[in-house]
Each structure stands twice: as structure tokens, then as C-alpha cells.
C-alpha atoms as a PDB file:
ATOM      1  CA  UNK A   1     122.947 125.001 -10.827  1.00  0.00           C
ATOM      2  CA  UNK A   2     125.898 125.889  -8.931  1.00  0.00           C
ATOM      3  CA  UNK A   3     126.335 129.337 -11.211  1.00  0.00           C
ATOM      4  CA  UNK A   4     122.762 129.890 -10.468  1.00  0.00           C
ATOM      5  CA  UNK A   5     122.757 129.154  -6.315  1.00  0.00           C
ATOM      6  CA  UNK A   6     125.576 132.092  -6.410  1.00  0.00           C
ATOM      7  CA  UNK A   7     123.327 134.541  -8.685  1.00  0.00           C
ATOM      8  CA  UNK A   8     120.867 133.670  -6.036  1.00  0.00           C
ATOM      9  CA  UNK A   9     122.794 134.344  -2.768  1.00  0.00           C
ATOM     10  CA  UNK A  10     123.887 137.485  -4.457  1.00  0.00           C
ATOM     11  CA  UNK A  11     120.644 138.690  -5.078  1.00  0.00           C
ATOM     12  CA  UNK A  12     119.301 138.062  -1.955  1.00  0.00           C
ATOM     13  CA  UNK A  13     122.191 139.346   0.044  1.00  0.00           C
ATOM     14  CA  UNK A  14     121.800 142.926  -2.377  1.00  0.00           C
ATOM     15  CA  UNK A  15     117.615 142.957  -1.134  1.00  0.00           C
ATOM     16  CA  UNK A  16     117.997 141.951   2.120  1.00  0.00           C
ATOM     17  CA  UNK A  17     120.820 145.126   2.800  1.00  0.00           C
ATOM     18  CA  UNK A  18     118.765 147.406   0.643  1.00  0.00           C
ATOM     19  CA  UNK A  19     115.785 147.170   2.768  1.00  0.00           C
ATOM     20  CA  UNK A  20     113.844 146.660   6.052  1.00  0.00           C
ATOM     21  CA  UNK A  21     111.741 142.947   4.661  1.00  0.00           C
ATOM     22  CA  UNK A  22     112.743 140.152   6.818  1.00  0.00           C
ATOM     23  CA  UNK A  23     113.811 136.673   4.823  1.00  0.00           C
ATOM     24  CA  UNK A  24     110.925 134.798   4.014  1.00  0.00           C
ATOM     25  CA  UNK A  25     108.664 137.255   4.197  1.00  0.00           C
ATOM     26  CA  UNK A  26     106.106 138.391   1.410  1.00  0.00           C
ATOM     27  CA  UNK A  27     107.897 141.524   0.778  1.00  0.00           C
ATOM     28  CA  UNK A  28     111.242 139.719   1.046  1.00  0.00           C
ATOM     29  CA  UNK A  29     109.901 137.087  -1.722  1.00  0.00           C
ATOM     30  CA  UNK A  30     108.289 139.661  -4.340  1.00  0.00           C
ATOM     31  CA  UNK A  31     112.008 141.623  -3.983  1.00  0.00           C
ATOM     32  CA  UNK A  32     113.708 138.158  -4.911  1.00  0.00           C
ATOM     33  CA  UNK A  33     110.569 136.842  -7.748  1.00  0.00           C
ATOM     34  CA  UNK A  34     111.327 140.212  -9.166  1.00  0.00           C
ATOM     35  CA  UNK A  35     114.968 139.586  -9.509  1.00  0.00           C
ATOM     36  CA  UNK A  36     115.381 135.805 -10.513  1.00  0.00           C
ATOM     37  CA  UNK A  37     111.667 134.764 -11.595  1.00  0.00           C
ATOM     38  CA  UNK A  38     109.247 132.302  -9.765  1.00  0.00           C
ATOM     39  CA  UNK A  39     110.690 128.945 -11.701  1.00  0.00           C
ATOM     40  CA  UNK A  40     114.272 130.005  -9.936  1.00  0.00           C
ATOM     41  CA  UNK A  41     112.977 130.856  -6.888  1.00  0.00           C
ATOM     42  CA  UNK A  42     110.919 127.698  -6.737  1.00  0.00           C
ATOM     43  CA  UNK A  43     114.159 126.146  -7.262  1.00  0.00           C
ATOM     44  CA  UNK A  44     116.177 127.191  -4.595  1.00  0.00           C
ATOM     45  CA  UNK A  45     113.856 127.405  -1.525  1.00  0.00           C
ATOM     46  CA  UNK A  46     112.787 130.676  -1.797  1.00  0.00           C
ATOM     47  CA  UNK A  47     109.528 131.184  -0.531  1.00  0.00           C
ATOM     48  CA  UNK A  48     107.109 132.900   1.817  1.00  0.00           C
ATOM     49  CA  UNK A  49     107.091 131.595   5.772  1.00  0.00           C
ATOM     50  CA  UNK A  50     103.714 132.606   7.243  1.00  0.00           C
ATOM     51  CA  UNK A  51     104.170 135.202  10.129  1.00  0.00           C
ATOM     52  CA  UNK A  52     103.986 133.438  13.286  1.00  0.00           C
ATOM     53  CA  UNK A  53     105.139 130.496  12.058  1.00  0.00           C
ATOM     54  CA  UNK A  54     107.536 128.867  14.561  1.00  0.00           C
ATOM     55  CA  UNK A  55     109.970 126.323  13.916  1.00  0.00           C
ATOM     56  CA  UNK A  56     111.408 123.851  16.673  1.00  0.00           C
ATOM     57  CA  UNK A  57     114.774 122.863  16.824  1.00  0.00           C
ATOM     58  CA  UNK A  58     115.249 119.213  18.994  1.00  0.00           C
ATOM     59  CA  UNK A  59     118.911 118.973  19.460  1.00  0.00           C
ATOM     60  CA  UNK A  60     119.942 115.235  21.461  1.00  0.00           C
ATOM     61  CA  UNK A  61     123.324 115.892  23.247  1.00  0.00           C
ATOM     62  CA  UNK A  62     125.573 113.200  24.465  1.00  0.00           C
ATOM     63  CA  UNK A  63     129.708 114.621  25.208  1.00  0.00           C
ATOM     64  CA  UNK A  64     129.324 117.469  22.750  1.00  0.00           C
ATOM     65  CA  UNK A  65     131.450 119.850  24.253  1.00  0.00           C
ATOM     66  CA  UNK A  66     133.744 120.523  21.696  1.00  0.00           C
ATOM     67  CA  UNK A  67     130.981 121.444  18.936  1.00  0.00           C
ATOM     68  CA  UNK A  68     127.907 122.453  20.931  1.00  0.00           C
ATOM     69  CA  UNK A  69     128.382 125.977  21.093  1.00  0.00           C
ATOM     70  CA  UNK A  70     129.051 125.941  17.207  1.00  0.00           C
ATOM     71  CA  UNK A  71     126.074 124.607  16.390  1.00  0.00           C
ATOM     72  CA  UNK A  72     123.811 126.499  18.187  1.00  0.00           C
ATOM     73  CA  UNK A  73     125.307 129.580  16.494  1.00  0.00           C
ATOM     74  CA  UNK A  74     124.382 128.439  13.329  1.00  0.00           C
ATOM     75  CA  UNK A  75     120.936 127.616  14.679  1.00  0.00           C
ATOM     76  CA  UNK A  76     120.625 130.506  15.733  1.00  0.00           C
ATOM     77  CA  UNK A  77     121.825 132.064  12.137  1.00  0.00           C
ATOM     78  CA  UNK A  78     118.861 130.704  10.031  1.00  0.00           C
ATOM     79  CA  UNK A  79     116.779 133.757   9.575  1.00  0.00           C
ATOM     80  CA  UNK A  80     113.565 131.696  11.041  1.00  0.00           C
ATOM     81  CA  UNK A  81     111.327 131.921  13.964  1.00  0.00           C
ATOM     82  CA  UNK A  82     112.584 129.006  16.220  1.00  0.00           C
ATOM     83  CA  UNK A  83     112.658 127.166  19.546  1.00  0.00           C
ATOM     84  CA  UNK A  84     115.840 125.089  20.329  1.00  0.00           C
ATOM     85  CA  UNK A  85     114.955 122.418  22.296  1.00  0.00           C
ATOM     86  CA  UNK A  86     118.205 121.183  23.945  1.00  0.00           C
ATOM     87  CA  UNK A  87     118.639 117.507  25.673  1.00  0.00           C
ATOM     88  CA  UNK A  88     120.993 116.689  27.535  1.00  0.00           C
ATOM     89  CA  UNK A  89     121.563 113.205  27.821  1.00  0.00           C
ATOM     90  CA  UNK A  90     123.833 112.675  31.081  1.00  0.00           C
ATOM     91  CA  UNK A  91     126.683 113.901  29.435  1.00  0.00           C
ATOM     92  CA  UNK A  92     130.211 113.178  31.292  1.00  0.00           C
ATOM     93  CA  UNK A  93     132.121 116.287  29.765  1.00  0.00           C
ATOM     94  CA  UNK A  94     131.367 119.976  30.021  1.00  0.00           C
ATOM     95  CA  UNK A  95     127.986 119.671  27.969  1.00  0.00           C
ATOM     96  CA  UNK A  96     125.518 120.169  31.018  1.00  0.00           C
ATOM     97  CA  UNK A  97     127.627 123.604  32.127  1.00  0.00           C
ATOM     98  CA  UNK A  98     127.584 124.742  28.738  1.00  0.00           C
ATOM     99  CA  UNK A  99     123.735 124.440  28.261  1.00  0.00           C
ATOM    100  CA  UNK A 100     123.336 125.860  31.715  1.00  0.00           C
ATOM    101  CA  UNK A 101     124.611 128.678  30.376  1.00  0.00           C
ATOM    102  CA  UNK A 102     122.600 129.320  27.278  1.00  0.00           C
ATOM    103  CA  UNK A 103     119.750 128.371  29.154  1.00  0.00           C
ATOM    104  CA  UNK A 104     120.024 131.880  30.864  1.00  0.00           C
ATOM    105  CA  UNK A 105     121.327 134.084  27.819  1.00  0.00           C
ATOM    106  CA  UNK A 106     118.496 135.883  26.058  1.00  0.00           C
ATOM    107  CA  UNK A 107     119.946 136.829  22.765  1.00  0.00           C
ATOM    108  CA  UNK A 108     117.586 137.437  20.370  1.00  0.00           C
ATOM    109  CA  UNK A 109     114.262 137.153  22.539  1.00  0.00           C
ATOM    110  CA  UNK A 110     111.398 135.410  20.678  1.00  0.00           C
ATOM    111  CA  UNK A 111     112.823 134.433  16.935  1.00  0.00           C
ATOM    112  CA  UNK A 112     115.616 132.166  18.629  1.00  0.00           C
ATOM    113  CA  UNK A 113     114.183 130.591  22.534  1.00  0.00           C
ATOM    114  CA  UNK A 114     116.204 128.235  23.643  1.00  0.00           C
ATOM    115  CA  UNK A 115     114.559 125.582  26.301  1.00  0.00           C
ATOM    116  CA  UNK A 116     116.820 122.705  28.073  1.00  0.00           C
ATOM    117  CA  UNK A 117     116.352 119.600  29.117  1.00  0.00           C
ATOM    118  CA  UNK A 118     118.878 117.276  31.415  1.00  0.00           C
ATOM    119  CA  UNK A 119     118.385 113.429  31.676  1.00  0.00           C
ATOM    120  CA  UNK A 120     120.050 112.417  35.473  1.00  0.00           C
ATOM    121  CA  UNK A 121     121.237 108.873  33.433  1.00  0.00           C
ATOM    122  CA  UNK A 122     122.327 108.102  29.762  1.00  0.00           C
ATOM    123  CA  UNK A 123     119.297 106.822  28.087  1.00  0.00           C
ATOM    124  CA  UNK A 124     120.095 107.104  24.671  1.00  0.00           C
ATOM    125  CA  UNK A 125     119.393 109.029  21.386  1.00  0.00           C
ATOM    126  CA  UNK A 126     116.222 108.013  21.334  1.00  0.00           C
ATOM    127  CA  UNK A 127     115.106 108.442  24.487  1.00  0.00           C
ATOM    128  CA  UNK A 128     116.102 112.052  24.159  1.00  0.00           C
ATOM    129  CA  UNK A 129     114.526 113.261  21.041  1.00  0.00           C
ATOM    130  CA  UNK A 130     111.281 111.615  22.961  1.00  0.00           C
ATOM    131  CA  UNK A 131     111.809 114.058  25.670  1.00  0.00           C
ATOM    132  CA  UNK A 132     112.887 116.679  22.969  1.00  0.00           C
ATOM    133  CA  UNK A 133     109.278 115.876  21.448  1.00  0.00           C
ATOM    134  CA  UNK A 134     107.396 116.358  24.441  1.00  0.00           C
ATOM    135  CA  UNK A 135     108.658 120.174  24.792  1.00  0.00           C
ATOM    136  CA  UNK A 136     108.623 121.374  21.217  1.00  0.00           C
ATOM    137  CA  UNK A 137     105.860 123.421  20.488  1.00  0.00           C
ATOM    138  CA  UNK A 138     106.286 125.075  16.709  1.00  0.00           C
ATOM    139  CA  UNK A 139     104.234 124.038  13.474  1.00  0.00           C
ATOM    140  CA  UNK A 140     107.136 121.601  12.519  1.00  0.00           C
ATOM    141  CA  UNK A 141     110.128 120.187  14.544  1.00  0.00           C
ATOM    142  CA  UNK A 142     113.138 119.535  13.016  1.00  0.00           C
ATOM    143  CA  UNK A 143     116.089 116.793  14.379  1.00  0.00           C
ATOM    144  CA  UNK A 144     119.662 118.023  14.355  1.00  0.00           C
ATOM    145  CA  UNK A 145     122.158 116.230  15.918  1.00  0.00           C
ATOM    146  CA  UNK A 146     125.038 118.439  17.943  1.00  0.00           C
ATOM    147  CA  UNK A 147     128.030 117.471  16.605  1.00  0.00           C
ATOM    148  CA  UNK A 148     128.542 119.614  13.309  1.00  0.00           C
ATOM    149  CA  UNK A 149     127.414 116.436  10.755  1.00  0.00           C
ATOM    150  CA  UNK A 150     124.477 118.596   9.496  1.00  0.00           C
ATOM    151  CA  UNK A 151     124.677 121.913   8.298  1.00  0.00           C
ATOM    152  CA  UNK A 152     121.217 124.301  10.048  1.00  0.00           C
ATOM    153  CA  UNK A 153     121.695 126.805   6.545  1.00  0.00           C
ATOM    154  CA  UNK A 154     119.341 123.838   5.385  1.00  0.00           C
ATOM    155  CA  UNK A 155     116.686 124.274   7.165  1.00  0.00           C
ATOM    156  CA  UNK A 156     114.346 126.557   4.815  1.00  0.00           C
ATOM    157  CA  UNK A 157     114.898 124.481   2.046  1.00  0.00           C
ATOM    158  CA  UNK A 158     113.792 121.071   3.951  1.00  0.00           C
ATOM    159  CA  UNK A 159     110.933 123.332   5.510  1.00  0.00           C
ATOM    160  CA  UNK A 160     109.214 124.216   2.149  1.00  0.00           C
ATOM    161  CA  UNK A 161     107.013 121.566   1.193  1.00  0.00           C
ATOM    162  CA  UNK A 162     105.478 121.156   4.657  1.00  0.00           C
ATOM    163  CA  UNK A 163     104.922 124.962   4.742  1.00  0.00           C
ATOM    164  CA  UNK A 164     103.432 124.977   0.850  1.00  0.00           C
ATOM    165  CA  UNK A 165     101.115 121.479   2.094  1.00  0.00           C
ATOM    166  CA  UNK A 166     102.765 119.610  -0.054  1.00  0.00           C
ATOM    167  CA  UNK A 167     104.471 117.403   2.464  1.00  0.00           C
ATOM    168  CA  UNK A 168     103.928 115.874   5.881  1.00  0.00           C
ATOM    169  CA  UNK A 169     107.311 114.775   6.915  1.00  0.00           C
ATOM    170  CA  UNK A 170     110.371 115.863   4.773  1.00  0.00           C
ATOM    171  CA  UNK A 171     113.759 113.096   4.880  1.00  0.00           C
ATOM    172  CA  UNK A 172     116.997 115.312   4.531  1.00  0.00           C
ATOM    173  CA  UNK A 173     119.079 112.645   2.650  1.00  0.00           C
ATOM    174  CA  UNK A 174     122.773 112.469   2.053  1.00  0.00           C
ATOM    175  CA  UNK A 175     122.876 110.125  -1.071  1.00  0.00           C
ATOM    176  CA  UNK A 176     120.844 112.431  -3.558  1.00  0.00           C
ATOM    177  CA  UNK A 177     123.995 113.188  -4.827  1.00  0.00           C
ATOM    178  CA  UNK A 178     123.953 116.874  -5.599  1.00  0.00           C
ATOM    179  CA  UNK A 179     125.126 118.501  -2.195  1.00  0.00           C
ATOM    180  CA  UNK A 180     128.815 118.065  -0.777  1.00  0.00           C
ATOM    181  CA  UNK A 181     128.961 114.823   0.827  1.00  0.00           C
ATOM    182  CA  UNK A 182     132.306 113.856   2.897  1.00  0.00           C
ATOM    183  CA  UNK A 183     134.246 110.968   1.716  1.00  0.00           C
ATOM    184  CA  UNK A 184     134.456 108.228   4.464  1.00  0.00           C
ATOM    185  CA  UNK A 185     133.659 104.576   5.483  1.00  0.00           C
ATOM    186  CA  UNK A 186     132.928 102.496   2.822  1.00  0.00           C
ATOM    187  CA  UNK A 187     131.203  99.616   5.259  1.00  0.00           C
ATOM    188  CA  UNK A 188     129.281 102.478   7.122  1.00  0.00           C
ATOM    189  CA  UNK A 189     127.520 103.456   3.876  1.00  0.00           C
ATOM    190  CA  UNK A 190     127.227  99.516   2.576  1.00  0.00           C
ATOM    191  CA  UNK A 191     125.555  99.105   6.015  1.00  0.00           C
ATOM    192  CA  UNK A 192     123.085 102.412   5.809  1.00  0.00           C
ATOM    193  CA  UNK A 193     121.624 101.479   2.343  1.00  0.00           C
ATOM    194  CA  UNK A 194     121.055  97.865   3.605  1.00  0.00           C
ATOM    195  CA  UNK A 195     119.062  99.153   6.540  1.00  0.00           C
ATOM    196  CA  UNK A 196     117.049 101.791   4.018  1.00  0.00           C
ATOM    197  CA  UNK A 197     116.917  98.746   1.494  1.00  0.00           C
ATOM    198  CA  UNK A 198     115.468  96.160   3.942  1.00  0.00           C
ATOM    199  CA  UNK A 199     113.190  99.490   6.129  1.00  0.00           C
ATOM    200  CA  UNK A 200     111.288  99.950   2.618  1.00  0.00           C
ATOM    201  CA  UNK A 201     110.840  96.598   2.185  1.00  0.00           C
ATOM    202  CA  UNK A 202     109.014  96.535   4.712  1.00  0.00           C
ATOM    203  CA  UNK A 203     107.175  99.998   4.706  1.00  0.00           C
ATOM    204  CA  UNK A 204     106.875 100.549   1.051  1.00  0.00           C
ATOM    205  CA  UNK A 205     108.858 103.365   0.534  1.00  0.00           C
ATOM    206  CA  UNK A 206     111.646 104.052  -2.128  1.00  0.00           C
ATOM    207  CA  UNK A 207     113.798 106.194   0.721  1.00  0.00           C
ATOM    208  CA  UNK A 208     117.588 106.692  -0.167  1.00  0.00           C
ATOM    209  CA  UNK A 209     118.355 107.341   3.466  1.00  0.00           C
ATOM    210  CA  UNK A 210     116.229 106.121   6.461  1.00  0.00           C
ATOM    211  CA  UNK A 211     119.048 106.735   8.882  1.00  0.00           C
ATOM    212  CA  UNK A 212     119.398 110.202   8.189  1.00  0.00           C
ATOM    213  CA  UNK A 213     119.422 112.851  11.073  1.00  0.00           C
ATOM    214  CA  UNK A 214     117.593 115.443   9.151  1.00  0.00           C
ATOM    215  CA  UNK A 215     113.643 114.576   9.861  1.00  0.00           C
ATOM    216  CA  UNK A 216     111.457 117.341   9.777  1.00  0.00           C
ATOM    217  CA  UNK A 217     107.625 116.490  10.698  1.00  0.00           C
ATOM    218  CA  UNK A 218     104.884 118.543  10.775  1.00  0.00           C
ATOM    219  CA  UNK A 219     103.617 119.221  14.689  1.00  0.00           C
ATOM    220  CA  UNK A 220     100.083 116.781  13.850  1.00  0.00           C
ATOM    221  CA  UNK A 221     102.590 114.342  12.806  1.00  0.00           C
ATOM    222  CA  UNK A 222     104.434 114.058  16.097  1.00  0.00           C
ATOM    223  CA  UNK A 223     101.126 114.428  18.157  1.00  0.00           C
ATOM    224  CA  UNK A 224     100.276 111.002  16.704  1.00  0.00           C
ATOM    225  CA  UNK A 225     103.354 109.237  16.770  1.00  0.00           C
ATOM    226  CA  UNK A 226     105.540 110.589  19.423  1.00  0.00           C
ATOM    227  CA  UNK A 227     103.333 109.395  22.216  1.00  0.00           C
ATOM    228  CA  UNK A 228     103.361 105.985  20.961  1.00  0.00           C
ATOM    229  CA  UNK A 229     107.883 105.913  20.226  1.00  0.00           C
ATOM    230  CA  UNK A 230     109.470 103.114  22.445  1.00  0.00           C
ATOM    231  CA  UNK A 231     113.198 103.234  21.351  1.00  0.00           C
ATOM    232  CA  UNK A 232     115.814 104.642  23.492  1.00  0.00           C
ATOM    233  CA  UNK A 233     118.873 104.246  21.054  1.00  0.00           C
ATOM    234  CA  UNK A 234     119.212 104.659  17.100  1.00  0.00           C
ATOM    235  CA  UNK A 235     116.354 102.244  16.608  1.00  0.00           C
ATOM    236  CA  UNK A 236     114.212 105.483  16.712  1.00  0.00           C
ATOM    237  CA  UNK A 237     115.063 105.613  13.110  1.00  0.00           C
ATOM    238  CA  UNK A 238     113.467 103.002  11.790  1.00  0.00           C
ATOM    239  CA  UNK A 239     110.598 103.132  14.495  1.00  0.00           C
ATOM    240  CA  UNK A 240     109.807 106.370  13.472  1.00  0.00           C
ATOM    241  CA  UNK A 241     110.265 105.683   9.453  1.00  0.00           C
ATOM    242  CA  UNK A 242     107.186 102.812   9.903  1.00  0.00           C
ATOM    243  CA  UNK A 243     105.237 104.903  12.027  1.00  0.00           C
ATOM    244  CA  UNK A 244     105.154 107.360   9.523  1.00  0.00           C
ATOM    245  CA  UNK A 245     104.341 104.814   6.984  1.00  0.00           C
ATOM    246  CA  UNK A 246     101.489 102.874   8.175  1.00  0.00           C
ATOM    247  CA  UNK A 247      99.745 105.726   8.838  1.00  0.00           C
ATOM    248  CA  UNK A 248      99.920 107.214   4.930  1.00  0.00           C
ATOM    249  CA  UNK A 249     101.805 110.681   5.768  1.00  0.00           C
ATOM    250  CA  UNK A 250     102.940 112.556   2.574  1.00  0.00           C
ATOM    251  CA  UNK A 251     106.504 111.844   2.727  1.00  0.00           C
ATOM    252  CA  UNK A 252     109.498 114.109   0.793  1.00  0.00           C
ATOM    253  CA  UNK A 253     113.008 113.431   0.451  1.00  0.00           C
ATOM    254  CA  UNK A 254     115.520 116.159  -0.387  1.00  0.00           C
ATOM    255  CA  UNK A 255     119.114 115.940  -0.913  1.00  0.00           C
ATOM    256  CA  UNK A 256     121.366 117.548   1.940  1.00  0.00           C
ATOM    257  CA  UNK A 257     125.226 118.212   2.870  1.00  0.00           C
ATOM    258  CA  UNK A 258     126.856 115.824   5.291  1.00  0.00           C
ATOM    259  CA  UNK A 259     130.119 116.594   6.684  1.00  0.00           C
ATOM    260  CA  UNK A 260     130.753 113.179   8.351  1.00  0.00           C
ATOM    261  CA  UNK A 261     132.937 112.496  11.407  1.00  0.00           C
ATOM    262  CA  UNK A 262     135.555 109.550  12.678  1.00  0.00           C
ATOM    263  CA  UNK A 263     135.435 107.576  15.542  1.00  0.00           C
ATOM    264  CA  UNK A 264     138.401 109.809  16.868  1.00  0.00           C
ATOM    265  CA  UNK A 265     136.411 113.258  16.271  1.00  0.00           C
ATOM    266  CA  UNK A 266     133.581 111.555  18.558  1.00  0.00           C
ATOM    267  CA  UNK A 267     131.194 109.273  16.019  1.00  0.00           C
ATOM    268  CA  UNK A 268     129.034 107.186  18.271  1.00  0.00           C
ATOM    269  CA  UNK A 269     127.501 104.657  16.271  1.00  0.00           C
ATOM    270  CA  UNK A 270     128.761 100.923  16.320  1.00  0.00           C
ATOM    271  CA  UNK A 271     127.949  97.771  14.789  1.00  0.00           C
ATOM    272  CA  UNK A 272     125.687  97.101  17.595  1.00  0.00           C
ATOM    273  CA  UNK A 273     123.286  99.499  16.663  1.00  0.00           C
ATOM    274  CA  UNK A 274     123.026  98.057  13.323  1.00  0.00           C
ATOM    275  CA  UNK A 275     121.915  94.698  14.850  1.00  0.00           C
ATOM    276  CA  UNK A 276     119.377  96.785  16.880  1.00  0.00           C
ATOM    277  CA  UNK A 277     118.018  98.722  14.070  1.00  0.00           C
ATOM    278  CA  UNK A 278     117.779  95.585  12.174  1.00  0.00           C
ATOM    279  CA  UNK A 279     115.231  93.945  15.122  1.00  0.00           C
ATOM    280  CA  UNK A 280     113.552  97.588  14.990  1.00  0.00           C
ATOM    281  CA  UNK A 281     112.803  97.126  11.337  1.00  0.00           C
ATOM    282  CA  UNK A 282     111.319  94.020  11.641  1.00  0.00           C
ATOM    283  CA  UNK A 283     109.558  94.714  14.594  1.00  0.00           C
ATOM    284  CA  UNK A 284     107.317  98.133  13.740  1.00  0.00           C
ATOM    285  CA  UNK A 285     107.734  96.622   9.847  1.00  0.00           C
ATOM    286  CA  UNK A 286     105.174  94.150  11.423  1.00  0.00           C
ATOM    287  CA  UNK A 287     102.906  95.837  13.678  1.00  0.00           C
ATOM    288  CA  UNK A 288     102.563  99.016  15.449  1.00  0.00           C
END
């Protein structure tokens, strides 16, 4: 697969230079199904993205400073239509100035918008992708977190089955197994699959990662069940997961990098917000 990924990036580097088709276009796809075949294309996410199709970006930001103008670079690097919909959530470090200021660049005009949002007090994670939610208006709305975790190249291949109507909410997950994965704490990843164990208990799923950043969800999806999110913190994770559940969404999980961080690089999530997502599992498990 690997050999194959590079024949791929190859070939599409080679079309894209030669000619004036835009990636993910028709013409782009027939140039690329003419070099590789459908069956490989269909393999590695290439595929047509209707024109007009917009993608939105909701990007929570707590003390990101250091990685905040990385990331939206490589947002801004996927070759699709998008809005990045940035949230500030009362941060204490240079965030707020730095969004201030790509709040008045204009770039690359409609294929990359960028929209801000600043919270006057620290609400939480959660409380900023609901605000995040509230402003996005593409045909699906992707989570990505600010700190360099999660790698944007991803997004095409997480968008195609909710752009083929195969899916209703896709689940990037990092314990697939066949993307790079970075080696870290052993109790941190004991802890995740209990959560995802004991979530799909409850919301009969078979999910390898319910804590995952990467949740993309078709815009119908969030006009039902954004309005109705209560969690400030990381219990939006689970809130969200049996949301989704009870009310019978197609649901696809594909495998994605993860380029984890430490507690000294600026991880946020503790032990307490295990507890909580273990109440918020229990909680929506039971009733909406």
C-alpha cells in the first residue's frame, strides 16, 4: 500500500502541473482514473468534489500560540473549498492577537474564508465547537483541534463517503492501525478504549475511537443535534457519539495519523475529564 500511496502522489503531482483541472474535480479525476484505474483510485480518496461544495473547518482554541499559525497553513493547503471557523476560547497567551490578525488577511478569497469567534471567559472545548457550530455554514463541518495532533492533508479522504452518500458522520480514528501513530502514554490509551468500550455499550456501536478529534458530520446532521449539545468540556465527545446514535445516522470510521503531544508541549486533558466523560456516557447513553 505504501509503494502504491507514492505511485499515487506521483501521478497526481505529474497531472495536476501538466494542466489547468483543479484537485477533485471531474477533469482532475478522469486524468488520475486514466493513470492508476478506478479500484486504486477508490482506494486512496480520489474522487470527484461537486463544484460548490464547501467544507467548514471548526477549529476550538485554548493557549495555542505556539502552533496556531501552523495549522491554519495546512488548512489552508488542502486543495478544498473551505470556511475556517476559528474560536477562541479566552485564551491567556497571544492566541486572540494572532486570530485578530488572520481575521483581516484575505489570502485566497472564497476557497479558504476564515471567520472568528472570541469567548470573553474560558468555557471549555465544548462550549466552543457549540459556538463553532452555530457559524459554520458548508455541506459538512469538520473538528480539528489547533495544536498540530491531527494532520488537515486528511481531510479528502475522511470527506469521501459523506460526499459519495455513503456516510452521515465519518470518525477519523487513531487505532486502525495503518497510519503513523506516535508512541506515548500507555494509561492514556488504556483509558480511551475503556471510554469507547463502555460509549458502545451503551450506543451500540463497534467504534475503535469515540474520543477522537477528527468528526466530520454532514451539515443536516449538526442542524439536528447541535441545537440540542449541553457539554462545555470533553464530555462533548461522548454527547455527541449518542446523539448520533439514537437517531440511526450512517456512521464510518477511517483510520487517521496522530502525532500526539506531552503535558509539557501543552496536552490539556486530565484524569478529571475522564470522570466527566464517564457521567456523559451514562447520561445521553440513557436518554436524550
Amino acid at each position: 500500500m505504501n509503494d502504491l500511496t507514492h505511485l499515487a502522489s506521483a501521478a497526481i503531482g505529474v497531472e495536476c502541473d501538466a494542466g489547468d483541472a483543479l484537485p477533485y474535480s471531474a477533469e482532475w479525476y478522469e486524468r488520475i482514473r486514466g493513470l492508476l484505474g478506478e479500484g486504486t483510485c477508490r482506494q486512496l480518496g480520489v474522487y470527484v468534489i461537486p463544484p460548490g461544495f464547501l467544507l467548514s473547518v471548526v477549529v476550538p482554541i485554548y493557549n495555542e500560540e505556539a502552533t496556531l499559525t501552523a495549522i491554519v497553513e495546512r488548512i489552508r493547503a488542502v486543495p478544498i473549498r473551505k470556511e475556517i471557523v476559528l474560536v477562541d476560547d479566552a485564551s491567556r497567551d497571544g492566541s486572540a492577537d494572532i486570530l485578530r490578525s488572520l481575521e483581516r488577511q484575505v489570502i485566497d478569497g472564497p476557497d479558504n474564508r476564515i471567520r472568528v469567534a472570541f469567548h470573553e471567559q474560558n468555557r471549555g472545548k465544548g462550549a466552543a465547537l457549540r459556538t463553532g457550530f452555530q457559524m459554520a455554514q458548508g455541506d459538512a463541518v469538520i473538528v480539528q483541534d489547533a495544536d498540530l495532533e491531527y494532520d488537515p492533508s486528511e481531510y479528502p479522504r475522511l470527506l469521501q463517503p459523506i460526499v459519495e452518500d455513503r456516510a452521515d458522520v465519518v470518525y477519523g480514528s487513531r487505532f486502525l492501525g495503518d497510519q503513523p501513530h506516535r508512541v506515548l502514554y500507555f494509561w492514556h490509551y488504556i483509558g480511551n478504549r475503556f471510554l469507547t468500550t463502555l460509549s458502545n455499550c451503551f450506543t451500540n456501536l463497534n467504534l475503535t475511537d469515540m474520543e477522537t478529534c477528527y468528526k466530520v458530520f454532514r451539515r443536516s446532521v449538526l442542524a439536528e443535534v447541535a441545537p440540542r449539545l449541553k457539554q462545555n468540556r470533553f464530555g462533548i465527545e461522548p454527547e455527541i457519539t449518542a446523539r448520533i446514535a439514537r437517531r440511526r445516522y450512517r456512521i464510518y470510521e477511517m483510520s487517521i495519523s496522530y502525532s500526539g503531544r506531552t503535558y509539557e508541549q501543552g496536552k490539556k486533558i486530565g484524569w478529571r475529564d475522564g470522570l466527566k466523560a464517564l457521567w456523559c456516557i451514562v447520561r445521553y447513553g440513557l436518554a436524550d
